[in-house]
C-alpha atoms as a PDB file:
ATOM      1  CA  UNK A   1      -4.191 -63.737 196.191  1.00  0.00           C
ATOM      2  CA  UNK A   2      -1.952 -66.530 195.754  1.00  0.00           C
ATOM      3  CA  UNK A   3       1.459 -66.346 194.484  1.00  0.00           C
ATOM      4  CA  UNK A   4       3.096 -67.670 191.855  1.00  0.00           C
ATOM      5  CA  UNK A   5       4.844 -70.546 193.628  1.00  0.00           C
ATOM      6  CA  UNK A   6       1.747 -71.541 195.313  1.00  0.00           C
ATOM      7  CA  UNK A   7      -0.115 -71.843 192.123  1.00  0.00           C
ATOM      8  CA  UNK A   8       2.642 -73.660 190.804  1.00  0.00           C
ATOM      9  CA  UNK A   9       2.674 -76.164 193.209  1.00  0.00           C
ATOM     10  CA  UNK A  10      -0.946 -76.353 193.083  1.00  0.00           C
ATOM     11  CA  UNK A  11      -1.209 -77.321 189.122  1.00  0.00           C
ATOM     12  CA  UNK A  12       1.700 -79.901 190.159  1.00  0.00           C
ATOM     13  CA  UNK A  13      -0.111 -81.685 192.030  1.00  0.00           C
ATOM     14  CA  UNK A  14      -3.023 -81.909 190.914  1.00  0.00           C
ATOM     15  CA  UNK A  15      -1.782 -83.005 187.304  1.00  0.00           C
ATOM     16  CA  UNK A  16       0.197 -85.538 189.334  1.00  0.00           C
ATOM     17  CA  UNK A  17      -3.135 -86.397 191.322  1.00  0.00           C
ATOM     18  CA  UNK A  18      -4.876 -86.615 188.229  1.00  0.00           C
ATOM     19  CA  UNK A  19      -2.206 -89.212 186.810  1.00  0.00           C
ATOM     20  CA  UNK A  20      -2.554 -91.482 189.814  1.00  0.00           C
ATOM     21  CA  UNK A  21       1.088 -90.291 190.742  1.00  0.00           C
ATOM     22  CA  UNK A  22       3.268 -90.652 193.734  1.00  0.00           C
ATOM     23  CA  UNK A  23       5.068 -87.705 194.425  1.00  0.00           C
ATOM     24  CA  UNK A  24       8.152 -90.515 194.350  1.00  0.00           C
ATOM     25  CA  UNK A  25       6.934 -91.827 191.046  1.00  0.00           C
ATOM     26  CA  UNK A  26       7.204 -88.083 189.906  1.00  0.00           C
ATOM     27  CA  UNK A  27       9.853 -87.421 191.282  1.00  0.00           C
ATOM     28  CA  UNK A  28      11.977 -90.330 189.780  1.00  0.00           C
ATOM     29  CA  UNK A  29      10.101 -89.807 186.562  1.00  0.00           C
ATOM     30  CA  UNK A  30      11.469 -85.885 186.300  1.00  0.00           C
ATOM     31  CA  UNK A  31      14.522 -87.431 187.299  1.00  0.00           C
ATOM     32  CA  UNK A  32      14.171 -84.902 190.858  1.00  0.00           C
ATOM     33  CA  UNK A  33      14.218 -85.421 194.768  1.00  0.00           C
ATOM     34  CA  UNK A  34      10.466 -86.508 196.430  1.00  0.00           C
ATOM     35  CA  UNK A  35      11.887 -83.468 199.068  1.00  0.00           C
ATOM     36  CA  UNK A  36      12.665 -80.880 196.333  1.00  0.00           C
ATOM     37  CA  UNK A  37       9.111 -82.468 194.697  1.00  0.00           C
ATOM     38  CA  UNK A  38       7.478 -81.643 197.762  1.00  0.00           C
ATOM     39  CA  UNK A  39       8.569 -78.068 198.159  1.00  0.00           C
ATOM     40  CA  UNK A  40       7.786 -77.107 194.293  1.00  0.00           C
ATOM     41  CA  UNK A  41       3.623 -78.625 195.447  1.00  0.00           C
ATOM     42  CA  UNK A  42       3.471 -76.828 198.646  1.00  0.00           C
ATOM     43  CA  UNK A  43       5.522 -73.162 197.297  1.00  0.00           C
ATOM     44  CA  UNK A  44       8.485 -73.114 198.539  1.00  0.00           C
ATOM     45  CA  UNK A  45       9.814 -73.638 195.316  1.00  0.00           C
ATOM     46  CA  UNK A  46      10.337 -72.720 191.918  1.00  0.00           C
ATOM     47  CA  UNK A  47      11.875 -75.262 189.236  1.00  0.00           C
ATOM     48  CA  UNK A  48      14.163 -73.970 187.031  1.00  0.00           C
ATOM     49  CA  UNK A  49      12.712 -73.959 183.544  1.00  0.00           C
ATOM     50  CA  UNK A  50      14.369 -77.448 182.981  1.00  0.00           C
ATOM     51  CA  UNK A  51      13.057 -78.765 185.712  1.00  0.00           C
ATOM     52  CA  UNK A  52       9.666 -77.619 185.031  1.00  0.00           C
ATOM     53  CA  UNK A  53       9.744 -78.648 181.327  1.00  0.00           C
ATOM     54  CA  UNK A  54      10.937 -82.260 182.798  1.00  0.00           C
ATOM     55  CA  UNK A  55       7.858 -81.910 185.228  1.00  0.00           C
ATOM     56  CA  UNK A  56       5.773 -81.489 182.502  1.00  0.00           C
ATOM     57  CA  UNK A  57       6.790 -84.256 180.501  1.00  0.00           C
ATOM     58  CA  UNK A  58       6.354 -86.545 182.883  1.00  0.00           C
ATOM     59  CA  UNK A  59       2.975 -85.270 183.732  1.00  0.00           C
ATOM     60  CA  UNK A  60       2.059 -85.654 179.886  1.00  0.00           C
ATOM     61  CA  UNK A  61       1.148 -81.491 180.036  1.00  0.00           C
ATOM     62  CA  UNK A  62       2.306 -78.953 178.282  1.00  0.00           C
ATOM     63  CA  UNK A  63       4.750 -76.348 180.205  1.00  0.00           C
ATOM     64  CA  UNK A  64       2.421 -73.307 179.530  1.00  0.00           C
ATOM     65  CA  UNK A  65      -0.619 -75.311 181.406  1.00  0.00           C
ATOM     66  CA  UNK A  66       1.766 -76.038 184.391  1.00  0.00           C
ATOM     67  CA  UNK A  67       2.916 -72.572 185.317  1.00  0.00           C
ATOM     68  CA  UNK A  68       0.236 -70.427 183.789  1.00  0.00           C
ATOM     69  CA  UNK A  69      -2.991 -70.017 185.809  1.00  0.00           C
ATOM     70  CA  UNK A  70      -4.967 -72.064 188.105  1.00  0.00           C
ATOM     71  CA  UNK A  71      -5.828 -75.779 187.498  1.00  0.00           C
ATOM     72  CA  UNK A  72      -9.067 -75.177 189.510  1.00  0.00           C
ATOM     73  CA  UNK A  73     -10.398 -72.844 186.479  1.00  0.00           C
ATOM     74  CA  UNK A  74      -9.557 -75.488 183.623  1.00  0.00           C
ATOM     75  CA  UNK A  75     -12.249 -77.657 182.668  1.00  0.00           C
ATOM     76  CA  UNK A  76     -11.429 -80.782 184.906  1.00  0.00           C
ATOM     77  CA  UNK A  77     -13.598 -83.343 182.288  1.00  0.00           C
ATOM     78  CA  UNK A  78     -11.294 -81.780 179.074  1.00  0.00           C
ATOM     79  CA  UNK A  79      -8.393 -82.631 181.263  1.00  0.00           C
ATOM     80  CA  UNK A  80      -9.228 -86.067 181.999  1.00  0.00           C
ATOM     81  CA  UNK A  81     -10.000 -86.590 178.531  1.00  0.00           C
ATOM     82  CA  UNK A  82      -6.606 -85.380 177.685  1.00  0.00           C
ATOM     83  CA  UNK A  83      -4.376 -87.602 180.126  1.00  0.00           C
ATOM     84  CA  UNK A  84      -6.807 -90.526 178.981  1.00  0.00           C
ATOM     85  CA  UNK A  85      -5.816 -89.463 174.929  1.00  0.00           C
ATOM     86  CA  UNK A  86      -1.944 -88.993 175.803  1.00  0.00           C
ATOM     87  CA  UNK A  87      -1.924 -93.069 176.632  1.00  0.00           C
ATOM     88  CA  UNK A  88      -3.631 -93.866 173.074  1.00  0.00           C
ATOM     89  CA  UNK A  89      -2.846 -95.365 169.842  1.00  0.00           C
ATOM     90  CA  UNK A  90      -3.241 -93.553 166.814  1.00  0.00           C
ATOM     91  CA  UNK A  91      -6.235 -95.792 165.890  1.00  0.00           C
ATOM     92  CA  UNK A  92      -7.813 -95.305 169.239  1.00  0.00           C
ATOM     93  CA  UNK A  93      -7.305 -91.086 169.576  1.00  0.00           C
ATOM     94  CA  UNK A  94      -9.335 -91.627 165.390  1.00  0.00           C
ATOM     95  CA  UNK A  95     -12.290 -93.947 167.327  1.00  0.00           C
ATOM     96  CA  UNK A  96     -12.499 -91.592 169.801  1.00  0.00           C
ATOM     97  CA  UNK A  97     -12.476 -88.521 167.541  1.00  0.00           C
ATOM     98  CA  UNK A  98     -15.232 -90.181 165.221  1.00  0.00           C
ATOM     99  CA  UNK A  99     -17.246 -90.791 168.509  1.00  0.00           C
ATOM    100  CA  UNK A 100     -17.160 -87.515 169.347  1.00  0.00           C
ATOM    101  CA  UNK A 101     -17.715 -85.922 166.319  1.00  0.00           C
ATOM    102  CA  UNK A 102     -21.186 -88.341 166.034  1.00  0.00           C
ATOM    103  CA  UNK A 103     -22.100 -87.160 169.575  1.00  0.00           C
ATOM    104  CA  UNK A 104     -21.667 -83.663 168.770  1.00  0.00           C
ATOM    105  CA  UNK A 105     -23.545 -83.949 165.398  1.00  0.00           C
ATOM    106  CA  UNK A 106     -26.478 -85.878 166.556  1.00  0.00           C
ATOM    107  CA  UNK A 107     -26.971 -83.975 170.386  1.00  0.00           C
ATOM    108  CA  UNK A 108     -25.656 -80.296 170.180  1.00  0.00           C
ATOM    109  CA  UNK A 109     -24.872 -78.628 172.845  1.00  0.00           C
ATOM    110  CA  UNK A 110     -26.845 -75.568 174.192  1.00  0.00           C
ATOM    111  CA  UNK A 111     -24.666 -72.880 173.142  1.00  0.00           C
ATOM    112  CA  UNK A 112     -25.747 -74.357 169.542  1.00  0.00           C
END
């Protein structure tokens, strides 16, 4: 069983992976060292809540998806879709919510 550290430093990185990050760019963005950066991804870490708040925002997460669980069980596609919303206008997240909304009401899904 991994430890809390480890998953830590798992959901780090692959948030930063999934932002097309350096672990410098992340590190200058949380306004941290690429060293201490590098400890918090591989567990030998833990940020203070500051730092991990600062982490966060930078990643364009929320704090409670960084520490809590494992990034492997979230839905990687919801993610994605996510990041790609964060970087969006206001009239681009509404085109992409009336998309959706047309896709959902004209193909339902299974569980329908």
């Amino acid at each position: 069983m991994s430890s809390f550290s480890d998953n830590l430093g798992h959901n780090i990185q692959y948030f930063r992976e999934m932002r097309h990050l350096t672990q410098r760019e992340l590190a200058e963005a949380a306004d941290i060292s690429s060293q201490y950066l590098s400890n918090l991804e591989n567990g030998k870490a833990v940020p203070s809540a500051d730092i991990a708040m600062r982490i966060a925002t930078s990643l364009k997460v929320t704090c409670d998806s960084l520490l809590s669980g494992n990034a492997n069980t979230v839905n990687k596609q919801l993610l994605e879709l996510i990041s790609l919303a964060n970087d969006c206008s206001q009239q681009e997240l509404e085109m992409i919510l009336d998309v959706s909304k047309a896709i959902k009401a004209n193909y339902p899904s299974p569980r329908d």
